[in-house]
N, C-alpha and C. Protein backbone atom coordinates (compact mmCIF):
# COMPACT_ATOMS: atom_id res chain seq x y z
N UNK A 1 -25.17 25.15 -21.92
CA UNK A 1 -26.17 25.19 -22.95
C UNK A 1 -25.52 25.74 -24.21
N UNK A 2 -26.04 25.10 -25.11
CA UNK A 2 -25.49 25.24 -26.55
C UNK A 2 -26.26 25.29 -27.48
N UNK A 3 -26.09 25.72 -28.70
CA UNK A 3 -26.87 25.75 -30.02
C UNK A 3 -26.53 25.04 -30.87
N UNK A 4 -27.87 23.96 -31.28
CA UNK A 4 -27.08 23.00 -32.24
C UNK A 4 -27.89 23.41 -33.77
N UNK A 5 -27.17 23.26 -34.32
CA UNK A 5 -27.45 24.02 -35.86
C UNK A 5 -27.01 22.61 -36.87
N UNK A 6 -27.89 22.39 -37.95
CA UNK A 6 -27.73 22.14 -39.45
C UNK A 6 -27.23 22.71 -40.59
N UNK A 7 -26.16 22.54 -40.75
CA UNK A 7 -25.28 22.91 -42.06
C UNK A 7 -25.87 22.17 -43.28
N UNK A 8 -26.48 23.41 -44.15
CA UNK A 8 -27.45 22.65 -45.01
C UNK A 8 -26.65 23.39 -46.42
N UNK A 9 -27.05 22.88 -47.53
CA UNK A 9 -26.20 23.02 -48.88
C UNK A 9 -25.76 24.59 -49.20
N UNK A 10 -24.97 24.64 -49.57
CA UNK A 10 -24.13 26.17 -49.47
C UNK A 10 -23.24 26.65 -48.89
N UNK A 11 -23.42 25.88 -47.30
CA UNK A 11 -23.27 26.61 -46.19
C UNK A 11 -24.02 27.44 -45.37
N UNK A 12 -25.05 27.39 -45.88
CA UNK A 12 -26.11 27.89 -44.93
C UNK A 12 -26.75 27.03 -43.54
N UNK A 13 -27.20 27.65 -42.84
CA UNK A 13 -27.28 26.74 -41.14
C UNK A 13 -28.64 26.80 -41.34
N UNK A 14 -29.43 26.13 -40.39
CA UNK A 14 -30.70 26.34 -39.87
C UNK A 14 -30.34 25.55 -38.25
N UNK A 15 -30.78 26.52 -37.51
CA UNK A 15 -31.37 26.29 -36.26
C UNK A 15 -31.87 24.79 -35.78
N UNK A 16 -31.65 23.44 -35.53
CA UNK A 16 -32.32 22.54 -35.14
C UNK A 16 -32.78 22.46 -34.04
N UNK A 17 -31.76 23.45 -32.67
CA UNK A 17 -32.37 23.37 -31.96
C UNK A 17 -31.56 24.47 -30.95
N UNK A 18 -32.61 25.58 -29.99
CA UNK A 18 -31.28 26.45 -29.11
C UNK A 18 -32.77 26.93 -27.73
N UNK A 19 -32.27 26.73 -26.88
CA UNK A 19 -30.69 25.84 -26.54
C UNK A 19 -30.78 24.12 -26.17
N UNK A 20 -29.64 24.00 -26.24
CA UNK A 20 -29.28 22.66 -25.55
C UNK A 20 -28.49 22.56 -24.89
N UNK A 21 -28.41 21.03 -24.04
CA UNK A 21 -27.68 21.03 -22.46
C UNK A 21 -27.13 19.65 -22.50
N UNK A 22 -26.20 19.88 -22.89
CA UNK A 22 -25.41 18.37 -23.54
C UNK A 22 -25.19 17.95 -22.04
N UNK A 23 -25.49 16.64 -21.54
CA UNK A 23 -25.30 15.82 -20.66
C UNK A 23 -23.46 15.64 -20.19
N UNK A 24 -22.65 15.50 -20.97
CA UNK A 24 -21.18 15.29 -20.63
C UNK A 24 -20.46 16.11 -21.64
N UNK A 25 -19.40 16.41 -21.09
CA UNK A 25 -18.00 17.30 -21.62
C UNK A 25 -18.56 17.46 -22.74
N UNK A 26 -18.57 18.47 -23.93
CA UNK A 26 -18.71 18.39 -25.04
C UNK A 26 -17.50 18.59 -25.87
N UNK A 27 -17.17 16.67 -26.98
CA UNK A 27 -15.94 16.99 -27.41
C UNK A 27 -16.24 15.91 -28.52
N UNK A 28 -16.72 16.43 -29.59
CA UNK A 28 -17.41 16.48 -30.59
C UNK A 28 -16.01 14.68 -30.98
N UNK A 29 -14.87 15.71 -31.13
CA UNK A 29 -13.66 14.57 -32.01
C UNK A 29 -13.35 13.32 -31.06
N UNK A 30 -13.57 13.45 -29.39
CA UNK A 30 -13.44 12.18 -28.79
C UNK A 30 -14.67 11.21 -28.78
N UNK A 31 -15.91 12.05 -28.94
CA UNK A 31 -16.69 11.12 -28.94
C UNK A 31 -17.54 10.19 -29.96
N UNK A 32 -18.42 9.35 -29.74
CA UNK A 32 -19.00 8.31 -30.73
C UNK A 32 -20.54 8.96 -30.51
N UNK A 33 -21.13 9.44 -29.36
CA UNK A 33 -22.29 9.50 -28.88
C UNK A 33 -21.90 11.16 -28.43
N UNK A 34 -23.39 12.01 -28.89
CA UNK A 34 -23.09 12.84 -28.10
C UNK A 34 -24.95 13.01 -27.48
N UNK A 35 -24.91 13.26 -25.85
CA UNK A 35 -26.40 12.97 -25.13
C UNK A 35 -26.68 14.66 -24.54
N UNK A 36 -27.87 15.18 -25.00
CA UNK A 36 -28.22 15.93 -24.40
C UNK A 36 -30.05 16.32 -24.34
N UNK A 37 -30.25 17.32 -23.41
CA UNK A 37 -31.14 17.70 -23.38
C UNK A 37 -31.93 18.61 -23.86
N UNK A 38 -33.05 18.76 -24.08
CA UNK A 38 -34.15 20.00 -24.86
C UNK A 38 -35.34 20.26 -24.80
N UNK A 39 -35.55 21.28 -24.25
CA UNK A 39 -36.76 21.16 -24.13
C UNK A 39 -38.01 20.87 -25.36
N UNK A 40 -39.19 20.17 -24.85
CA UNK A 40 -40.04 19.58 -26.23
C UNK A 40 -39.93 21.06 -26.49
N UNK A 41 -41.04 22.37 -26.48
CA UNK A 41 -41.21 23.44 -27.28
C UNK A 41 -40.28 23.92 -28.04
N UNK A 42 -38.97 23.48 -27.68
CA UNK A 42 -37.38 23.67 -29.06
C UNK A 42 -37.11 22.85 -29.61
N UNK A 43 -37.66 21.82 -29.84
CA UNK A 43 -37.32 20.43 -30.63
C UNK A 43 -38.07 20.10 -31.51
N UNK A 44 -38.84 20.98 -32.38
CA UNK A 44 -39.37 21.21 -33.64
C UNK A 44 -39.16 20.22 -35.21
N UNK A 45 -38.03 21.32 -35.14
CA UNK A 45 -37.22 20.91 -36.17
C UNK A 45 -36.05 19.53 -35.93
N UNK A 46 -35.97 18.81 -34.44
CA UNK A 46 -35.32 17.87 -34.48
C UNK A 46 -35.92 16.54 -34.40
N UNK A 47 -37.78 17.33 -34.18
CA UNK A 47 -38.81 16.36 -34.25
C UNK A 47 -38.77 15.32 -35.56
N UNK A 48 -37.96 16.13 -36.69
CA UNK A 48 -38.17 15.68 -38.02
C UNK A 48 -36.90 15.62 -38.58
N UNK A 49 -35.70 14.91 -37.87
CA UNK A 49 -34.77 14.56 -38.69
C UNK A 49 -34.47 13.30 -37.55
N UNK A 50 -34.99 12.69 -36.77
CA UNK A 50 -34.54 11.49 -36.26
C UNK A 50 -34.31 10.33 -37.00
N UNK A 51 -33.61 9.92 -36.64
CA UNK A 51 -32.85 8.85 -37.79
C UNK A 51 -32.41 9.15 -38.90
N UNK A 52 -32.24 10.56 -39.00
CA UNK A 52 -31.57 10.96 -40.45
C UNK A 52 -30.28 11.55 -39.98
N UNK A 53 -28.93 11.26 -40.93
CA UNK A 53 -27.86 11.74 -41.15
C UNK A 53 -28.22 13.18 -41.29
N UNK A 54 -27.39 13.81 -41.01
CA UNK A 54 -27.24 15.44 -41.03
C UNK A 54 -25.87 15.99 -40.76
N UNK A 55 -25.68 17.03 -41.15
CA UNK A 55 -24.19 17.77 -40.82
C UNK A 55 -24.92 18.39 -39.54
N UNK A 56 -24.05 18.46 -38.54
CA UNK A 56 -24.29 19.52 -37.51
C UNK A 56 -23.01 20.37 -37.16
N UNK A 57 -23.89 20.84 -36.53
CA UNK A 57 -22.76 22.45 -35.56
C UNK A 57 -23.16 22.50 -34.69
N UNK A 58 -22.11 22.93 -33.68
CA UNK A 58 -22.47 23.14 -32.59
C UNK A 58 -21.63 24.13 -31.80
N UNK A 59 -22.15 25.19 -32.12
CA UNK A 59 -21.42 26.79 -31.49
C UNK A 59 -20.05 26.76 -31.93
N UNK A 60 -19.31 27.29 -31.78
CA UNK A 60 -18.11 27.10 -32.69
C UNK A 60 -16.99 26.33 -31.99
N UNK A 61 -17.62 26.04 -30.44
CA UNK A 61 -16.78 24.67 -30.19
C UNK A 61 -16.35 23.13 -30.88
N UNK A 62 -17.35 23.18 -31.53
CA UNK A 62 -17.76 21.54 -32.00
C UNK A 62 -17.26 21.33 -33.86
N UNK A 63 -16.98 22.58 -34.44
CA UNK A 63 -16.96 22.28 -35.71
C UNK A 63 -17.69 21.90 -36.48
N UNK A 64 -17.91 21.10 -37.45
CA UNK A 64 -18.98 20.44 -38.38
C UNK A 64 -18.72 19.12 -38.22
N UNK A 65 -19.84 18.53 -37.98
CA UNK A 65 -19.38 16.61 -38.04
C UNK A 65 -20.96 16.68 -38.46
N UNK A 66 -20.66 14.74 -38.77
CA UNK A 66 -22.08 14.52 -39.03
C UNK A 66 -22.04 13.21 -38.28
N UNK A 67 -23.43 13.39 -38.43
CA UNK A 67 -24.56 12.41 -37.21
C UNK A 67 -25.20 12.07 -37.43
N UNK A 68 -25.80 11.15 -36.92
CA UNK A 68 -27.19 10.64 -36.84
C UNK A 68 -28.31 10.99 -35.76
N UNK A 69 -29.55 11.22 -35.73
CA UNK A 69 -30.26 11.57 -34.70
C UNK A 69 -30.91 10.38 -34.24
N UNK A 70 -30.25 9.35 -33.02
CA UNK A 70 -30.50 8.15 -32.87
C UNK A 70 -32.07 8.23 -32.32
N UNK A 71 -31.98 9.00 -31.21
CA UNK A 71 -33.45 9.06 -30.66
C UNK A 71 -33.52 10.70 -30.04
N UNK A 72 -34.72 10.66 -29.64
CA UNK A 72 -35.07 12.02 -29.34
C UNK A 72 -36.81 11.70 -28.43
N UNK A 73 -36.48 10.96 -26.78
CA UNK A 73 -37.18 10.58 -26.11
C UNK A 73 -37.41 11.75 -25.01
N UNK A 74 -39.06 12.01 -24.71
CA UNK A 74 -39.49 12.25 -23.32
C UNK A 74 -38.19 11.96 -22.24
N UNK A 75 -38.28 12.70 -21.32
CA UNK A 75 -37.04 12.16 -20.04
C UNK A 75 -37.61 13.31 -18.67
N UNK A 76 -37.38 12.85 -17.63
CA UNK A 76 -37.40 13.97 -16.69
C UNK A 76 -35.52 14.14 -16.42
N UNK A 77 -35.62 15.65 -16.66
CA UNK A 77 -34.51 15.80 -16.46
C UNK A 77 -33.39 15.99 -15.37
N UNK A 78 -32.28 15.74 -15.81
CA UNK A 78 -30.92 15.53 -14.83
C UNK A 78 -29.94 16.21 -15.00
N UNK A 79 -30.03 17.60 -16.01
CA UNK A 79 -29.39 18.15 -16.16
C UNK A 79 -29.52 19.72 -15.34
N UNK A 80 -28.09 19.86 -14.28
CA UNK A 80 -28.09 20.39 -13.61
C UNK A 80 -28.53 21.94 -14.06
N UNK A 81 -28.42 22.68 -14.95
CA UNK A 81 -28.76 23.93 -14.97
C UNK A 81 -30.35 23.78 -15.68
N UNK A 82 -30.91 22.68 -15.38
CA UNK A 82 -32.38 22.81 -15.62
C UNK A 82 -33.13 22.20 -14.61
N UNK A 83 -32.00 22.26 -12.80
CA UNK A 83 -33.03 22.17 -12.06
C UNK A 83 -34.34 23.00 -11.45
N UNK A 84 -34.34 24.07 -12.17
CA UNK A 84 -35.34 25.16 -11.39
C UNK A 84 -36.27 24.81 -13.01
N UNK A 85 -36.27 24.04 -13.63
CA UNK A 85 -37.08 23.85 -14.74
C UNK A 85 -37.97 22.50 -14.80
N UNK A 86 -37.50 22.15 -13.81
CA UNK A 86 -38.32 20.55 -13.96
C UNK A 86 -39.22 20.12 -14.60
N UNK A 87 -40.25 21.22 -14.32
CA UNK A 87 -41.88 21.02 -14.68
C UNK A 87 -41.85 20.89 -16.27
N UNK A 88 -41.14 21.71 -16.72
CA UNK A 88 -41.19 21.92 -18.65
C UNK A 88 -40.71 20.34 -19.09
N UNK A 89 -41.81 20.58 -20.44
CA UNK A 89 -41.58 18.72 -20.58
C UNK A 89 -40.26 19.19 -21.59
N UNK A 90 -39.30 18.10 -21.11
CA UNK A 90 -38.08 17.91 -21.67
C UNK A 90 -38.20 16.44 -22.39
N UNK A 91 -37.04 16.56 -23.59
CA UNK A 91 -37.15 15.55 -24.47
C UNK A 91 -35.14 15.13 -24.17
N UNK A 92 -34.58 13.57 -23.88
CA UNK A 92 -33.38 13.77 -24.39
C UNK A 92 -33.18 13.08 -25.66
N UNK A 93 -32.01 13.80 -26.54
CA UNK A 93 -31.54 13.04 -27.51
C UNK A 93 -29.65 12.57 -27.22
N UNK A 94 -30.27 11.78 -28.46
CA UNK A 94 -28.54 10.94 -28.75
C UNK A 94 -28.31 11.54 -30.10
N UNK A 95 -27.05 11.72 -29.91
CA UNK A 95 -26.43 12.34 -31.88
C UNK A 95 -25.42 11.14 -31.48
N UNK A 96 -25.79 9.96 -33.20
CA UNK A 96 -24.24 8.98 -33.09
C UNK A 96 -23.01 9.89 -34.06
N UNK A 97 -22.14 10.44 -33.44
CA UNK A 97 -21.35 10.86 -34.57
C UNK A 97 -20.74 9.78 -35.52
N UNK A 98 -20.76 10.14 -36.62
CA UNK A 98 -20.50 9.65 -37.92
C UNK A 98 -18.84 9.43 -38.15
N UNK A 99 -19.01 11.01 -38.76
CA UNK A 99 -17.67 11.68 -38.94
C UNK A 99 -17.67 13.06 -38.85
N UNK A 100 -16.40 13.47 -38.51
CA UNK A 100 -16.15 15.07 -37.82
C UNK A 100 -15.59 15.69 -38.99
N UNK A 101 -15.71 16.86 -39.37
CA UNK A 101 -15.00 17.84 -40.36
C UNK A 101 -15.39 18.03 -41.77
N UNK A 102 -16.58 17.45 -42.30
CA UNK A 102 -16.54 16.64 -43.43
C UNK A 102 -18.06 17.69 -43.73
N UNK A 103 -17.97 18.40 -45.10
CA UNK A 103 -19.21 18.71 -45.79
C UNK A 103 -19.39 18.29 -46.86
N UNK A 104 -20.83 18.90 -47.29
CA UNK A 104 -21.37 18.48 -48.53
C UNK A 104 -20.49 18.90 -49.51
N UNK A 105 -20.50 17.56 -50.54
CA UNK A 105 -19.60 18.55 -52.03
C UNK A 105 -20.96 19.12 -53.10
């Protein structure tokens, strides 16, 4: 589980979403797609950037890249450290990465 954050003008972050439970390895520079899980009551703020470009972060593993928020669907989940959680309605999303390293000028 991870914290995915918005790098918004300045350099200032906002919270999009914590925690999250990225579905596979998380490796921001190999991948095109990154899939994870969230629960609906933390997905607020990611309720309202789907389909929008955004800078993200993601704990200080991931660096800054930007993305797209392809979808952000209902799912029963399959992610192993949310088997004693089943019941909580979970949402998964897709981030298409864009490009990695890259901020606002």
């Amino acid at each position: 589980m991870v914290c995915l954050s918005i790098l918004r003008e300045r350099g200032h972050t906002t919270v999009a979403a914590n925690p999250i439970f990225p579905l596979d390895a998380l490796n921001v520079r190999g991948e095109k797609e990154i899939r994870f899980e969230v629960f609906d009551a933390d997905a607020n703020e990611l309720k309202a950037i789907v389909g929008t470009h955004q800078c993200f972060y993601i704990d200080e593993t991931s660096g800054v890249f930007w993305a797209r928020l392809r979808s952000l669907e209902p799912c029963v989940s399959t992610h192993p450290g949310l088997a004693l959680l089943r019941d909580k309605p979970t949402l998964r999303g897709v981030l298409v990465v864009v490009e990695e390293g890259m901020t606002r000028q």
